[in-house]
Structures are given as structure tokens and as C-alpha cells.
C-alpha atoms as a PDB file:
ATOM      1  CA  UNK A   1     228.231 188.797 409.172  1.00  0.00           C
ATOM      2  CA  UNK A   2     228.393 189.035 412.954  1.00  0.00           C
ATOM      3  CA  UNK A   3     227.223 192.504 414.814  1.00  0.00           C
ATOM      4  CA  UNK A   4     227.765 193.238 418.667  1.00  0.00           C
ATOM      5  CA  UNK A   5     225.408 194.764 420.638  1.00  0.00           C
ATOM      6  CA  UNK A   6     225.986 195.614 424.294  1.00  0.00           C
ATOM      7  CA  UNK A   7     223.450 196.899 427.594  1.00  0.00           C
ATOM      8  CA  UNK A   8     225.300 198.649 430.361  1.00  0.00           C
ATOM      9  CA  UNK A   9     223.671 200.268 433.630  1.00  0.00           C
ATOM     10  CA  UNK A  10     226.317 202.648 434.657  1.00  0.00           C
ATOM     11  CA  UNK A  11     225.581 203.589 438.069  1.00  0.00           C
ATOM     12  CA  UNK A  12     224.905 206.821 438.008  1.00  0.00           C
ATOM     13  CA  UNK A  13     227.204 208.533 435.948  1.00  0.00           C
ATOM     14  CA  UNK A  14     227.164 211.858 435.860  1.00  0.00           C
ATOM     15  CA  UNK A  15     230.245 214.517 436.619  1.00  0.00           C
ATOM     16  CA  UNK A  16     232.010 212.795 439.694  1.00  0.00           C
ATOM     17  CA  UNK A  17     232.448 209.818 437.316  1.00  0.00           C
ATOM     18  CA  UNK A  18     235.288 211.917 435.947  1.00  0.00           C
ATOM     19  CA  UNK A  19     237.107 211.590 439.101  1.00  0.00           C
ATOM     20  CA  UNK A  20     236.058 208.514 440.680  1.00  0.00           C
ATOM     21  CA  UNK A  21     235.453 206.037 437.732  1.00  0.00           C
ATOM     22  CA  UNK A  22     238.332 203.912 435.579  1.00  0.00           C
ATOM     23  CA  UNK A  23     237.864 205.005 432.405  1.00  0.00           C
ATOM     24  CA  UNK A  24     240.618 203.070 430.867  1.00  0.00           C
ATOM     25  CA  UNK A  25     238.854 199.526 431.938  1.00  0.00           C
ATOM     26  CA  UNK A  26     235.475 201.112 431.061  1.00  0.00           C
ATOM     27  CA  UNK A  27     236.544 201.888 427.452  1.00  0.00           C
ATOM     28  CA  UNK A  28     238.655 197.967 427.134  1.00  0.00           C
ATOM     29  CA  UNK A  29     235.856 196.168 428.097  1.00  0.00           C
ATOM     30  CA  UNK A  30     233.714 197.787 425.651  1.00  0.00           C
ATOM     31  CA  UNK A  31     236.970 197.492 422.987  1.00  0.00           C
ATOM     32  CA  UNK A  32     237.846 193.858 423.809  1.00  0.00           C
ATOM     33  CA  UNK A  33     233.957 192.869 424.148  1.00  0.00           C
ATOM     34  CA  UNK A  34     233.916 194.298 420.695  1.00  0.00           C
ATOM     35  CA  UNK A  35     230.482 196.475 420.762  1.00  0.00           C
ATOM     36  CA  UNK A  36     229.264 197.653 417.445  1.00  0.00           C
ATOM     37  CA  UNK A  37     226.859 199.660 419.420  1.00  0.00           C
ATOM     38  CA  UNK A  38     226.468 199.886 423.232  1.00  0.00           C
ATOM     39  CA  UNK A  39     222.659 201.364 424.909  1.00  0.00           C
ATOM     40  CA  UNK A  40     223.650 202.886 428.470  1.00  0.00           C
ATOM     41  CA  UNK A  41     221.417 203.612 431.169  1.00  0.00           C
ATOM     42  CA  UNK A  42     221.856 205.756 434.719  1.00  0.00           C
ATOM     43  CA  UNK A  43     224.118 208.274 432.306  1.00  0.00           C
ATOM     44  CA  UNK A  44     223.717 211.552 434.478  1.00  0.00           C
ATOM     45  CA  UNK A  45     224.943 215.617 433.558  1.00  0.00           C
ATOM     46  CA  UNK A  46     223.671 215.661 429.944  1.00  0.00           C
ATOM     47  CA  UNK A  47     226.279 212.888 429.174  1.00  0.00           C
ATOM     48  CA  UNK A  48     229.392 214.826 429.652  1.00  0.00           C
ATOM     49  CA  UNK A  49     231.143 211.503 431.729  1.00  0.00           C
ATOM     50  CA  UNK A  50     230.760 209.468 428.588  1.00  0.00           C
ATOM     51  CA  UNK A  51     231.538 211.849 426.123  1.00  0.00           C
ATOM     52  CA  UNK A  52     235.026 212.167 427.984  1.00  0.00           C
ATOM     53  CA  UNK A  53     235.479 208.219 427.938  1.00  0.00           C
ATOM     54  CA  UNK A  54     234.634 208.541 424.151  1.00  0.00           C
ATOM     55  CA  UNK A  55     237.055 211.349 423.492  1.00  0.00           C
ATOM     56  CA  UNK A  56     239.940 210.427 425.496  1.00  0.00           C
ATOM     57  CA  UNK A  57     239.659 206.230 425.524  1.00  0.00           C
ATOM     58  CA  UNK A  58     237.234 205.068 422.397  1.00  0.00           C
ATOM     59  CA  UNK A  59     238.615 207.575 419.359  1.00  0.00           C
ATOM     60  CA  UNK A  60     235.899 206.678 416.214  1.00  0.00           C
ATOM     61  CA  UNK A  61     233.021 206.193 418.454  1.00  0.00           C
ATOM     62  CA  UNK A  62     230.387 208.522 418.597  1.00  0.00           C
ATOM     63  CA  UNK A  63     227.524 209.211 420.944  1.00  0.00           C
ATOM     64  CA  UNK A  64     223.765 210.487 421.310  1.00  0.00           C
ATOM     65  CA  UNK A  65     222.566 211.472 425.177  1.00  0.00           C
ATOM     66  CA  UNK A  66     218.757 212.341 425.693  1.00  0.00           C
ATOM     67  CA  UNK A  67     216.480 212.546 429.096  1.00  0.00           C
ATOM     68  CA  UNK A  68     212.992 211.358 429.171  1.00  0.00           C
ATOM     69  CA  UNK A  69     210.490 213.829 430.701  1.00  0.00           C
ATOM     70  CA  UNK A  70     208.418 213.270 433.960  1.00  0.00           C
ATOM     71  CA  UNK A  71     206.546 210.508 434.134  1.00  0.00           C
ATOM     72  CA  UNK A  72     202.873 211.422 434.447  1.00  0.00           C
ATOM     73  CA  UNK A  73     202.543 208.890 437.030  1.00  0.00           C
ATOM     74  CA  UNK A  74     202.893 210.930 440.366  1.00  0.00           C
ATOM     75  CA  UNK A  75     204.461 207.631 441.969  1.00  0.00           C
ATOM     76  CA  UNK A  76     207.301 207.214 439.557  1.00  0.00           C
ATOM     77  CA  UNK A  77     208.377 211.020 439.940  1.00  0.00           C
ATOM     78  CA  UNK A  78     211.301 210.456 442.566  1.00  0.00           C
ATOM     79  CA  UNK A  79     214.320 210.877 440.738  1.00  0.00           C
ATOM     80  CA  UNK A  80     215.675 214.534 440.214  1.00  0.00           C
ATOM     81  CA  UNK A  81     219.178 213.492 439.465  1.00  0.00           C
ATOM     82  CA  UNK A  82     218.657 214.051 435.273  1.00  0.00           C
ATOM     83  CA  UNK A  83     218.898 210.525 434.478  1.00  0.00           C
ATOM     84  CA  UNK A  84     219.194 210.002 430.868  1.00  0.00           C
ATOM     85  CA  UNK A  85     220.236 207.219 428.194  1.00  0.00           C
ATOM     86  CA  UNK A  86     222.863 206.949 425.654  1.00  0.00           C
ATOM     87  CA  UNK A  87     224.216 205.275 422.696  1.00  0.00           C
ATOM     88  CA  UNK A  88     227.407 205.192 421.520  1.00  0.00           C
ATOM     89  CA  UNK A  89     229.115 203.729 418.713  1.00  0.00           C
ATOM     90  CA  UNK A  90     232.069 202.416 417.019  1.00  0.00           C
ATOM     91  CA  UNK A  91     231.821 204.393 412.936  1.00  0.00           C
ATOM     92  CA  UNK A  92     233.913 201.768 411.662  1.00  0.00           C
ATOM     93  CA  UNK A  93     230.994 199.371 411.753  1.00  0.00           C
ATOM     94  CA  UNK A  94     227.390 201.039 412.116  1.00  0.00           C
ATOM     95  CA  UNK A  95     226.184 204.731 411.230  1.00  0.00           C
ATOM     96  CA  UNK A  96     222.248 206.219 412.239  1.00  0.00           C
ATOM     97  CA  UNK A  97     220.085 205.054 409.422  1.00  0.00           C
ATOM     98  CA  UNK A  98     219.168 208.278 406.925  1.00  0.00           C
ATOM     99  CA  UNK A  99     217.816 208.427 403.730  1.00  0.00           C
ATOM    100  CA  UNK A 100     217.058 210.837 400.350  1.00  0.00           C
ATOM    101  CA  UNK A 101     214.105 212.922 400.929  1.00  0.00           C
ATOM    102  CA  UNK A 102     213.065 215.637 398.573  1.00  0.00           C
ATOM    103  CA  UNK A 103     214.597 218.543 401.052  1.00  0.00           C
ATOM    104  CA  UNK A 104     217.865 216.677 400.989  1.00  0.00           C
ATOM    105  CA  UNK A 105     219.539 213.905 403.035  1.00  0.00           C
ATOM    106  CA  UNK A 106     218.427 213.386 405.934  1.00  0.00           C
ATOM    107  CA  UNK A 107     220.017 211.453 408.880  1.00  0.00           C
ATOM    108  CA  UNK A 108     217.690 210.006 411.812  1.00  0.00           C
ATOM    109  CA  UNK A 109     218.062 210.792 415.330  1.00  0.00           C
ATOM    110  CA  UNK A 110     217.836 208.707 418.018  1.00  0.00           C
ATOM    111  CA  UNK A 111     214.737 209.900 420.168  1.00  0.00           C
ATOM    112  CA  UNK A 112     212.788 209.050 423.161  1.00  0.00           C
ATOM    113  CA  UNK A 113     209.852 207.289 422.648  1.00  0.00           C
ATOM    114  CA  UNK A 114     206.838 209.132 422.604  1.00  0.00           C
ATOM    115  CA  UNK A 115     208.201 211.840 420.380  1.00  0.00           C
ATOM    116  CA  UNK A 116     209.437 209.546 417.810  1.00  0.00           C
ATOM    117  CA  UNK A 117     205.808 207.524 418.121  1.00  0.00           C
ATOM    118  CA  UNK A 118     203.862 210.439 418.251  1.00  0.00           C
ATOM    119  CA  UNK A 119     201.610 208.632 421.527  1.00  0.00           C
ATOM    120  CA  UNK A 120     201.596 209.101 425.058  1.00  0.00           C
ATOM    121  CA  UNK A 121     204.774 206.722 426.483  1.00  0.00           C
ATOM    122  CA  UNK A 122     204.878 209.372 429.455  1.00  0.00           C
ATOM    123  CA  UNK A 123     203.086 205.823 431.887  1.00  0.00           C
ATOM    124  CA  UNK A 124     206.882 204.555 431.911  1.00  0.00           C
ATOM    125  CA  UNK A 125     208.998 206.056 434.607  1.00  0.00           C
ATOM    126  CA  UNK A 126     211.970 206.822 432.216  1.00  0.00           C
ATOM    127  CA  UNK A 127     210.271 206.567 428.511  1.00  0.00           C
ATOM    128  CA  UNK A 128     212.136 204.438 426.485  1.00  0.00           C
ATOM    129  CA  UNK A 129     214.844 206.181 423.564  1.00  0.00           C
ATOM    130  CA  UNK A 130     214.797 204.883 419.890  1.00  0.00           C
ATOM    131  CA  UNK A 131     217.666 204.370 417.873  1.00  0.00           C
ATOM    132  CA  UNK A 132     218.214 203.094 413.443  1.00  0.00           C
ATOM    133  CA  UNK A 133     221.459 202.010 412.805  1.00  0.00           C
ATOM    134  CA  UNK A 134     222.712 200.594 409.848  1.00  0.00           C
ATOM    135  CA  UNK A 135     225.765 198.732 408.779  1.00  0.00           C
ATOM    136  CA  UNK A 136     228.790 200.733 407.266  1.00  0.00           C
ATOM    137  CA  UNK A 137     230.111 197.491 405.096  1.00  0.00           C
ATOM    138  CA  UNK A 138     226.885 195.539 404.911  1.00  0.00           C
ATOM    139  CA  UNK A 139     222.976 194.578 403.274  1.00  0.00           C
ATOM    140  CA  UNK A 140     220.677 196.446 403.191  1.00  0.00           C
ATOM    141  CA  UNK A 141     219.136 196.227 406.437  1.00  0.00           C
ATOM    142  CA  UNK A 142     218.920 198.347 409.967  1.00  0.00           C
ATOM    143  CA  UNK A 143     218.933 197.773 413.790  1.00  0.00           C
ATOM    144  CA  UNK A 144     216.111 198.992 415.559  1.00  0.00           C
ATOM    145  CA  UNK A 145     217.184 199.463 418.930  1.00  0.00           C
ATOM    146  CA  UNK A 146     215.044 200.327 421.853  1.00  0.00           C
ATOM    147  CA  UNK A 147     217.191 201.692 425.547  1.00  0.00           C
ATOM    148  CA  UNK A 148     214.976 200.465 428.597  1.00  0.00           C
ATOM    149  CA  UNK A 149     215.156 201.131 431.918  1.00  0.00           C
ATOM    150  CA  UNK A 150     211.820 200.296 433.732  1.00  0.00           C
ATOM    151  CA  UNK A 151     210.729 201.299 437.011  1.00  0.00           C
ATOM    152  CA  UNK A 152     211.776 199.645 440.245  1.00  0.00           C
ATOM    153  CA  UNK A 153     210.705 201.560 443.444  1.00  0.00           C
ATOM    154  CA  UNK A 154     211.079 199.070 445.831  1.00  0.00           C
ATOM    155  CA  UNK A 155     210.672 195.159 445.901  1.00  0.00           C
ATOM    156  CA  UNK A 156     207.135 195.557 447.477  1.00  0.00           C
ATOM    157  CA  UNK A 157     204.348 193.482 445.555  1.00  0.00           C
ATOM    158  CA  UNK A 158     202.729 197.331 444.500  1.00  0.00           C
ATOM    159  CA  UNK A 159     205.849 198.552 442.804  1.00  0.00           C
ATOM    160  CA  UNK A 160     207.064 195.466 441.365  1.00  0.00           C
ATOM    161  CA  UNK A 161     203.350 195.356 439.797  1.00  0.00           C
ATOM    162  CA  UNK A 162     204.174 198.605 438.181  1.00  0.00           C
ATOM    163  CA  UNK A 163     207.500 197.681 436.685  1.00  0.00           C
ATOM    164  CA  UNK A 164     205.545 194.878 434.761  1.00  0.00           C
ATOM    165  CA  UNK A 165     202.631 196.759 433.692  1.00  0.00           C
ATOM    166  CA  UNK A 166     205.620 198.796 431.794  1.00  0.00           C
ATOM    167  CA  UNK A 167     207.351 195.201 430.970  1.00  0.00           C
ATOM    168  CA  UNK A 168     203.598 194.450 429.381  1.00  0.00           C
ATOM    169  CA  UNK A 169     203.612 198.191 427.750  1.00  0.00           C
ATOM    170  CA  UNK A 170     206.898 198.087 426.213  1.00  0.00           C
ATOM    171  CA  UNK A 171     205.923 194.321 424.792  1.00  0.00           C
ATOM    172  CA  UNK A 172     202.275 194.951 423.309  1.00  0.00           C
ATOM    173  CA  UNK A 173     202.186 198.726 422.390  1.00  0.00           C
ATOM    174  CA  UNK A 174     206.018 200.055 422.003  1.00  0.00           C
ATOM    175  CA  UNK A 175     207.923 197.060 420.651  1.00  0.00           C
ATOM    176  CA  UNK A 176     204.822 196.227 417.618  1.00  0.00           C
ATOM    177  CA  UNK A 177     204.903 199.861 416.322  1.00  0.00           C
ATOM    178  CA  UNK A 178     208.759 200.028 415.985  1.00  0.00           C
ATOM    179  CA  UNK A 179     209.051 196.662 414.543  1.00  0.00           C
ATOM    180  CA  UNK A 180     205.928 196.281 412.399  1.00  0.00           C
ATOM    181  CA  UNK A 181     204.660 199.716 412.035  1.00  0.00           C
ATOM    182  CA  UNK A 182     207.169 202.033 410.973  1.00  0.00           C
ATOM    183  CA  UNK A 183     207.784 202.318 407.307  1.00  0.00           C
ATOM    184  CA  UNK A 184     210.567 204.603 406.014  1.00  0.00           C
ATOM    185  CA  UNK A 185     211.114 205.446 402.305  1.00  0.00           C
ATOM    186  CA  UNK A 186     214.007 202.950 401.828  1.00  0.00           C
ATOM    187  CA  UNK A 187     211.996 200.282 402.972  1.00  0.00           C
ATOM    188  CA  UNK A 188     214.881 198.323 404.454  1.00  0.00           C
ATOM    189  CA  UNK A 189     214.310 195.153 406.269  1.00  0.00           C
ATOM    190  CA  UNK A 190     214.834 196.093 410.023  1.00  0.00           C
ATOM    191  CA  UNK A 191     215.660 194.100 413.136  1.00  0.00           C
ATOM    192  CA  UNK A 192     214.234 195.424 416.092  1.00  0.00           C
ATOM    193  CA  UNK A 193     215.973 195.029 419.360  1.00  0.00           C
ATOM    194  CA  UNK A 194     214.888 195.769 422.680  1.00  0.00           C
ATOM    195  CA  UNK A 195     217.731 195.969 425.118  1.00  0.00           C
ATOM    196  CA  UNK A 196     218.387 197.384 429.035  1.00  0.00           C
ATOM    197  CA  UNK A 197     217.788 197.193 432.758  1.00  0.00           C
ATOM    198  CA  UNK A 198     214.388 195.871 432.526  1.00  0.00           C
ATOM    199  CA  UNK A 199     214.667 195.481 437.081  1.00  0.00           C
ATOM    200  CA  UNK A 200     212.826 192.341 436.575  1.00  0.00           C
ATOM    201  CA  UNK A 201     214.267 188.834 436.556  1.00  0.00           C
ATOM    202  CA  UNK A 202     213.954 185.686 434.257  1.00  0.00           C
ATOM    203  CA  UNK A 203     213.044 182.274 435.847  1.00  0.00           C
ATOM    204  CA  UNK A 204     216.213 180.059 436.417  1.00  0.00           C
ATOM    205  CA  UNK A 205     217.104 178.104 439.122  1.00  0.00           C
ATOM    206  CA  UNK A 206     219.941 179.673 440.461  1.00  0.00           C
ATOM    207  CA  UNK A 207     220.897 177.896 443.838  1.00  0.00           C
ATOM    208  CA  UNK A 208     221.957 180.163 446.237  1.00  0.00           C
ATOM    209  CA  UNK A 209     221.190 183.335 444.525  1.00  0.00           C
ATOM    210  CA  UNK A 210     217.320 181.629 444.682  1.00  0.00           C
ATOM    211  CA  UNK A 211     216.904 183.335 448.237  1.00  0.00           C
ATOM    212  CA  UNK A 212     217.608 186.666 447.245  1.00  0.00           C
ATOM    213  CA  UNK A 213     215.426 186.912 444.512  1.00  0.00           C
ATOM    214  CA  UNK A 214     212.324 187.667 444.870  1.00  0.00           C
ATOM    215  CA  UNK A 215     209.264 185.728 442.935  1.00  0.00           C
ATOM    216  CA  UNK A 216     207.045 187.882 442.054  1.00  0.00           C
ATOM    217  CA  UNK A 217     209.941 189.851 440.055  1.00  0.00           C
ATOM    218  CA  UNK A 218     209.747 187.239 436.930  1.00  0.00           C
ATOM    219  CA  UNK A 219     208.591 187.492 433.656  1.00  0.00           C
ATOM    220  CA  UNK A 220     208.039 184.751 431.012  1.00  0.00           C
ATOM    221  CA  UNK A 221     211.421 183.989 428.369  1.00  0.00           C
ATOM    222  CA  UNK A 222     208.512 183.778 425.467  1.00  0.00           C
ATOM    223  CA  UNK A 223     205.555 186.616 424.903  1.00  0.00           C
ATOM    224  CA  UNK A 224     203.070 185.311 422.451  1.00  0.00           C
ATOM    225  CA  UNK A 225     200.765 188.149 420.823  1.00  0.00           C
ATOM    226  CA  UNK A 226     198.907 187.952 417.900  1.00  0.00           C
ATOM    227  CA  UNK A 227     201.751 188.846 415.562  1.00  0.00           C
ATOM    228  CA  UNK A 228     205.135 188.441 417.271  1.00  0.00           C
ATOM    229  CA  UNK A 229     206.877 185.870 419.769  1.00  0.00           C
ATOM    230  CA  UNK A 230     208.962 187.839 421.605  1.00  0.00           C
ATOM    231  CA  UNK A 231     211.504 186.240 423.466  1.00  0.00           C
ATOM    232  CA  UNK A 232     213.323 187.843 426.370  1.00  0.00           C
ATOM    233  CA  UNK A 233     216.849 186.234 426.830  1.00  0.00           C
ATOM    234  CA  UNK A 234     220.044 186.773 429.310  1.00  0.00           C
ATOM    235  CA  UNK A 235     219.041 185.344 432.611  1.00  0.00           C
ATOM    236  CA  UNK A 236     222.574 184.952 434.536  1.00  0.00           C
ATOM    237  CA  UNK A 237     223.054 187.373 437.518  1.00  0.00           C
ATOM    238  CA  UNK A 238     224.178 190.740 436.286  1.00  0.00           C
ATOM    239  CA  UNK A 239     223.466 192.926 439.983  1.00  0.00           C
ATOM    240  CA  UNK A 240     225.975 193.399 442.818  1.00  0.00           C
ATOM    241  CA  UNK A 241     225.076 192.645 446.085  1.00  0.00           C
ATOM    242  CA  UNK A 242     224.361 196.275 447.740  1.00  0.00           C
ATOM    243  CA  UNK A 243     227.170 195.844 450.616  1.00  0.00           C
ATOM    244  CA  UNK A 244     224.769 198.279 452.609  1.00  0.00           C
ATOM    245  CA  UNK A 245     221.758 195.697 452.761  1.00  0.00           C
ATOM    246  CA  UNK A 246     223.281 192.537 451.534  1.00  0.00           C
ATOM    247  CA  UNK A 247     225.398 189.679 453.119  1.00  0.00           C
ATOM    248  CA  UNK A 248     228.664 189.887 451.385  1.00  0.00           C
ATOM    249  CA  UNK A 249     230.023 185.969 451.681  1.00  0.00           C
ATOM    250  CA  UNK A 250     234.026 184.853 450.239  1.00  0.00           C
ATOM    251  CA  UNK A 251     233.496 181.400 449.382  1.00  0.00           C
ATOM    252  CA  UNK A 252     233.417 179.505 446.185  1.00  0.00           C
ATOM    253  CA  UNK A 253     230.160 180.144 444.819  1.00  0.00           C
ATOM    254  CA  UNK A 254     230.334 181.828 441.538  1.00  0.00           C
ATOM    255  CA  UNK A 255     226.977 183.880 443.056  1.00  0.00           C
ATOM    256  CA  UNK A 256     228.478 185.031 446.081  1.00  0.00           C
ATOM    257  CA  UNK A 257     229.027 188.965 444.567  1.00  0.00           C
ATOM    258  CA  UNK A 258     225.819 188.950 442.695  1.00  0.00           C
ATOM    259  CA  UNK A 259     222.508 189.563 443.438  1.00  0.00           C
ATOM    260  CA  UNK A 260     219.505 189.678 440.549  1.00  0.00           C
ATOM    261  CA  UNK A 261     219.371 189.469 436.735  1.00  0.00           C
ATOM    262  CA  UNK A 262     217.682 192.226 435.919  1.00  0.00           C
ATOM    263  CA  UNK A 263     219.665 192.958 432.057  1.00  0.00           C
ATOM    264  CA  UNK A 264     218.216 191.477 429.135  1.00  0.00           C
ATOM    265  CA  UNK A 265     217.398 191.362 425.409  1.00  0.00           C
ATOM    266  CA  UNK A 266     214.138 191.109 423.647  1.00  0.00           C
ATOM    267  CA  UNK A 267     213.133 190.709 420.298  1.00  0.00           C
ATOM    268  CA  UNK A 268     210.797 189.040 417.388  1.00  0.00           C
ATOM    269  CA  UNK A 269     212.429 185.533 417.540  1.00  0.00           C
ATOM    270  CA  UNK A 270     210.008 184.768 414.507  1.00  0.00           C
ATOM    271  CA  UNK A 271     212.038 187.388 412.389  1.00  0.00           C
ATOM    272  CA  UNK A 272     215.059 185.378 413.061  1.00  0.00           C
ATOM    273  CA  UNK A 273     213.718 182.049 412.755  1.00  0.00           C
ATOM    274  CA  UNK A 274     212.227 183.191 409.299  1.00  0.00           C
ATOM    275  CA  UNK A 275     215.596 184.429 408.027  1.00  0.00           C
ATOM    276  CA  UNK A 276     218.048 181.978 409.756  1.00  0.00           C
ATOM    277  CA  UNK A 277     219.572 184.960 412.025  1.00  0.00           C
ATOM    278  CA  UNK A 278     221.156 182.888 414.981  1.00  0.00           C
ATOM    279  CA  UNK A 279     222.009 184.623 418.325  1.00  0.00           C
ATOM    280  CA  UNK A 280     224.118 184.374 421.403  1.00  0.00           C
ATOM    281  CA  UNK A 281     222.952 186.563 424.436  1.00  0.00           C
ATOM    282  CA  UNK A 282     225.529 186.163 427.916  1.00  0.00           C
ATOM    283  CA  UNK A 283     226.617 188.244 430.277  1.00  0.00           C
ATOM    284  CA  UNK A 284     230.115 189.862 430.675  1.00  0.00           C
ATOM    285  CA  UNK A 285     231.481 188.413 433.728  1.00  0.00           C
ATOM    286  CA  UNK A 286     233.646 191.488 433.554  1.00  0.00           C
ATOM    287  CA  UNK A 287     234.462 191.235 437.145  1.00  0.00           C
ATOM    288  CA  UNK A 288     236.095 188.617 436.914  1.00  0.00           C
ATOM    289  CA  UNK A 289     237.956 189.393 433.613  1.00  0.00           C
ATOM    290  CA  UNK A 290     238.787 192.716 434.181  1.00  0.00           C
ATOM    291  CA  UNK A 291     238.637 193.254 438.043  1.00  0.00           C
ATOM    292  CA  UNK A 292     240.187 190.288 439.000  1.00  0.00           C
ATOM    293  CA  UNK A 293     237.540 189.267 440.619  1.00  0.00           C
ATOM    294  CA  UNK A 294     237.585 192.009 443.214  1.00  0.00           C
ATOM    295  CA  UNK A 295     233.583 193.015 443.470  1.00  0.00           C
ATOM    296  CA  UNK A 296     234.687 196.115 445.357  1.00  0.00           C
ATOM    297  CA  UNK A 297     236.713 197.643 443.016  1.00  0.00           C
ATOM    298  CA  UNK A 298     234.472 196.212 440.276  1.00  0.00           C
ATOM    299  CA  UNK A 299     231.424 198.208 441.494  1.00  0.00           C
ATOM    300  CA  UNK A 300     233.531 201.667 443.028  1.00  0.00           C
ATOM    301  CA  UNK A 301     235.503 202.210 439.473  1.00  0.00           C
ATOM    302  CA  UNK A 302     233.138 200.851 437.259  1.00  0.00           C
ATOM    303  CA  UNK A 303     229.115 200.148 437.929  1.00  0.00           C
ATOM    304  CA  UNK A 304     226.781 197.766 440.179  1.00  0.00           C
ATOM    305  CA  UNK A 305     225.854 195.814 437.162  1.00  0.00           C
ATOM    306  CA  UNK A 306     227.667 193.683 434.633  1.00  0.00           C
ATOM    307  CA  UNK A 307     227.369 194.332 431.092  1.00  0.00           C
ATOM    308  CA  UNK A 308     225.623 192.307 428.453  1.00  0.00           C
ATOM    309  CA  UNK A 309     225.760 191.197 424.818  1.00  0.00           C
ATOM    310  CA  UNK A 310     223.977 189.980 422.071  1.00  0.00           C
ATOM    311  CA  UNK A 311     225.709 188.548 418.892  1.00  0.00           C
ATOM    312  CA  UNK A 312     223.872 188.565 415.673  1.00  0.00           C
ATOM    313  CA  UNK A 313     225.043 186.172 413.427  1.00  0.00           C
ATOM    314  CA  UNK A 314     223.886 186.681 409.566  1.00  0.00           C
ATOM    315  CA  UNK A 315     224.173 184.313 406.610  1.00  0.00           C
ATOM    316  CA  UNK A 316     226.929 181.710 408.041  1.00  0.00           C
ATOM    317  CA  UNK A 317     226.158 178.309 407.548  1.00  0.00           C
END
């Protein structure tokens, strides 16, 4: 059994989108890419942009849109533009988890953080949203999925430290009490997935693209806590260069159009390990593939950042 998951920073996309984006090559890269479920971030207007591409480009797929409240961090409250996230998903292949309770059946919304945890998340500058999904034709098992997007600010050594001390938050507090704390009635094994624009990078030497990045932006690949490993994987470039700030050079290196690699995945990579659950985490040059290579177009129709995947791969030998 092989499932699809897929991270995409949209740029904000709220109502112009409808005029201004390609829908079409939005909706066949997520098609060809073959996404079982796909987290979105910088989704703007309550959603409306992507409930059009899901209507008119990806019939069977089916979406939840939600907005995080204020952060209670003063510093973090500078964006008024209703930034939400979203999930969508194709109903052939996964459904939200539910279950038998004794009013009836019950079907579980995704939900931003804090009100699905019941503590205080309100530290991150957009608080993270929750998602259970379960296989339509498969075990009996779910896909806890958590939609990231941490704080950037700006690349000064102050902000940056406040985009890990969420990167630390998400790892030790939110992450543990999804994966190890939650118990539901149907006691189903669950996988638990964090996945998003986390605006810090992963060490990798990188070449050219080493001058742009800036050092203090990494995080470790492997977080050891008492209980879990978490490893954080996907560290090609997945940012355009900004053509308002950055040098914009046609030559032949592959790097020349992108800037950071701020998209990942994390999860419990003892969880796999234990149940022989391999993985394959890349980037969608999509570019390249479905641009032709034309940055320009790439990030005026479509978004500033690439999308990503991460293959599950489930009792193959």
C-alpha cells in the first residue's frame, strides 16, 4: 500500500487567484503528482480560490478551510490578510476518520490546534490545524496530519529565534500529544505527520545556493526526546528567488531560480522503523515539469514555492 501526501505554500491565495492564477496546471500537478491528501498554506478569503480549483479542475476531492486566531504574541500580529490553511482530498482514496459513539456516528473535523488540544497553542504566529484521515480501501489505521506554517518576520537573528522556539514547540509539546496522547474509541494505530512551510532550512551543502542562506536558519534532520526521534526530512530548495531583492542569474545551475528550503516533513521515524513503513520525501521540481522551466511564469500563475511529497510505503517487501 502506497499513500501520497503533498505540502504546498500557495502564495497568497485568496480572491484575485481566480483571475490571475492557472488553475488547470495547479489542479495537474496535484493529479499527476498523485496526492491522496494535500495541506495548503497562505490560502486567503475563507478558501473560496481553492474551492473553485476543486469544483471546476479536481471533481471527487473535497476540502476543509480554517483561520487560526491572533497570536498572543504582540510581535507576530502583522498579518491582517485572513491567512488560513486547508486540506483537500481525493474521496477515492482517504475519508476524515469518524467513529460509533452512543449519540450516533460521528465524523471528525479537522481543527486548529489549540481547540482540538484543549491548551494554549495561541505562542505560534498561525496555530497549527489538525487533521484524521483514514484509508477508503485499506487497514485499519489513520493519518494524523498536522498543517504548519511558522513564523518568519524577517531574517534578523531575533525573529529567526522566534520561528525556532515554535520549531521546538511544535516538536516537544504539539507533535507528542497528537501522536502519543490522543486515544479515540476505535483505537486505531495512527501515523502522525507533521507537514508545511516550517521558514527554516535543513543543513545541506548546497553550492551556490550556500550564500543565500542564512545559518542561523537550520534545524537538526533528527530530534531526540525522551519518547520519539523525530526526523525532519526534504532539504532541496523549494523558495523562489524574490526578483525584488534577489539576483536573478540564467546559467546552468540547477539553483539559479531558487532560494531556501524552507518545506518539510516530520514525523516519529521510530513508528516506522518498528513497523517496516519505508518513505520517500522530494520536492516537486514542478517548474521545471510543468513551467518549462520558466521561474516567472512558475511563480505569477502558480506560487513562490515548489510543492512537496511524502510517499508512504506499507507492507511491500
Amino acid at each position: 500500500m502506497r499513500y501520497r501526501f503533498g505540502s504546498f505554500n500557495m502564495m497568497n491565495m485568496g480572491k484575485t487567484a481566480l483571475t490571475k492564477r492557472d488553475f488547470s496546471r495547479i489542479a495537474e500537478i496535484i493529479r499527476n503528482e498523485q496526492f491522496d491528501v494535500a495541506a495548503f498554506q497562505e490560502i486567503l478569503s475563507q478558501g473560496q480560490s481553492l474551492e473553485y480549483l476543486l469544483k471546476h479542475s479536481l471533481p471527487g476531492w473535497e476540502m476543509r478551510w480554517a483561520e487560526p486566531k491572533e497570536s498572543s504574541d504582540l510581535s507576530k500580529r502583522k498579518d491582517k490578510r485572513g491567512e488560513g490553511y486547508a486540506f483537500a482530498w481525493n474521496t477515492r482514496r482517504m475519508s476524515l476518520a469518524s467513529s460509533s459513539t452512543d449519540e450516533g456516528f460521528r465524523t471528525y473535523e479537522p481543527r486548529i490546534v489549540d481547540e482540538a488540544l484543549r491548551y494554549d497553542a495561541s505562542f505560534f504566529a498561525r496555530i497549527p490545524y489538525y487533521a484524521r484521515f483514514v484509508p477508503v480501501n485499506g487497514g485499519f489505521f489513520e493519518f494524523r496530519l498536522i498543517n504548519v506554517h511558522l513564523h518568519f518576520g524577517d531574517n534578523t537573528l531575533y525573529e529567526i529565534n522566534k520561528r525556532k522556539e515554535e520549531y521546538d514547540f511544535l516538536i516537544q509539546r504539539v507533535y507528542p500529544t497528537i501522536s502519543m496522547e490522543r486515544r479515540y474509541g476505535s483505537n486505531r494505530e495512527a501515523y502522525t505527520i507533521v507537514m508545511g512551510d516550517y521558514n527554516l532550512n535543513l543543513i545541506k551543502p548546497r553550492g551556490e545556493a550556500d550564500r543565500r542562506i542564512n545559518k542561523n536558519t537550520y534545524i537538526p534532520a533528527e530530534y531526540k526526546t525522551d519518547r520519539q526521534t523525530i526526523v525532519t526530512v526534504q532539504n532541496e530548495l523549494t523558495t523562489l528567488k524574490n526578483p525584488a531583492t534577489d539576483e536573478l542569474t540564467m546559467d546552468d545551475n540547477p539553483a539559479r531560480g531558487y532560494s531556501q528550503n524552507y518545506d518539510h516533513f516530520s514525523f516519529d521515524i521510530r513508528v516506522f522503523e518498528e513497523e517496516s513503513i519505508q518513505y520517500r520525501a522530494r520536492r516537486i521540481d514542478a517548474v521545471r515539469d510543468y513551467c518549462a522551466d520558466d521561474f516567472e511564469v512558475y511563480r505569477a500563475e502558480i506560487s513562490d514555492h515548489l510543492p512537496i511529497c511524502l510517499e508512504i510505503i506499507m507492507n511491500e517487501q
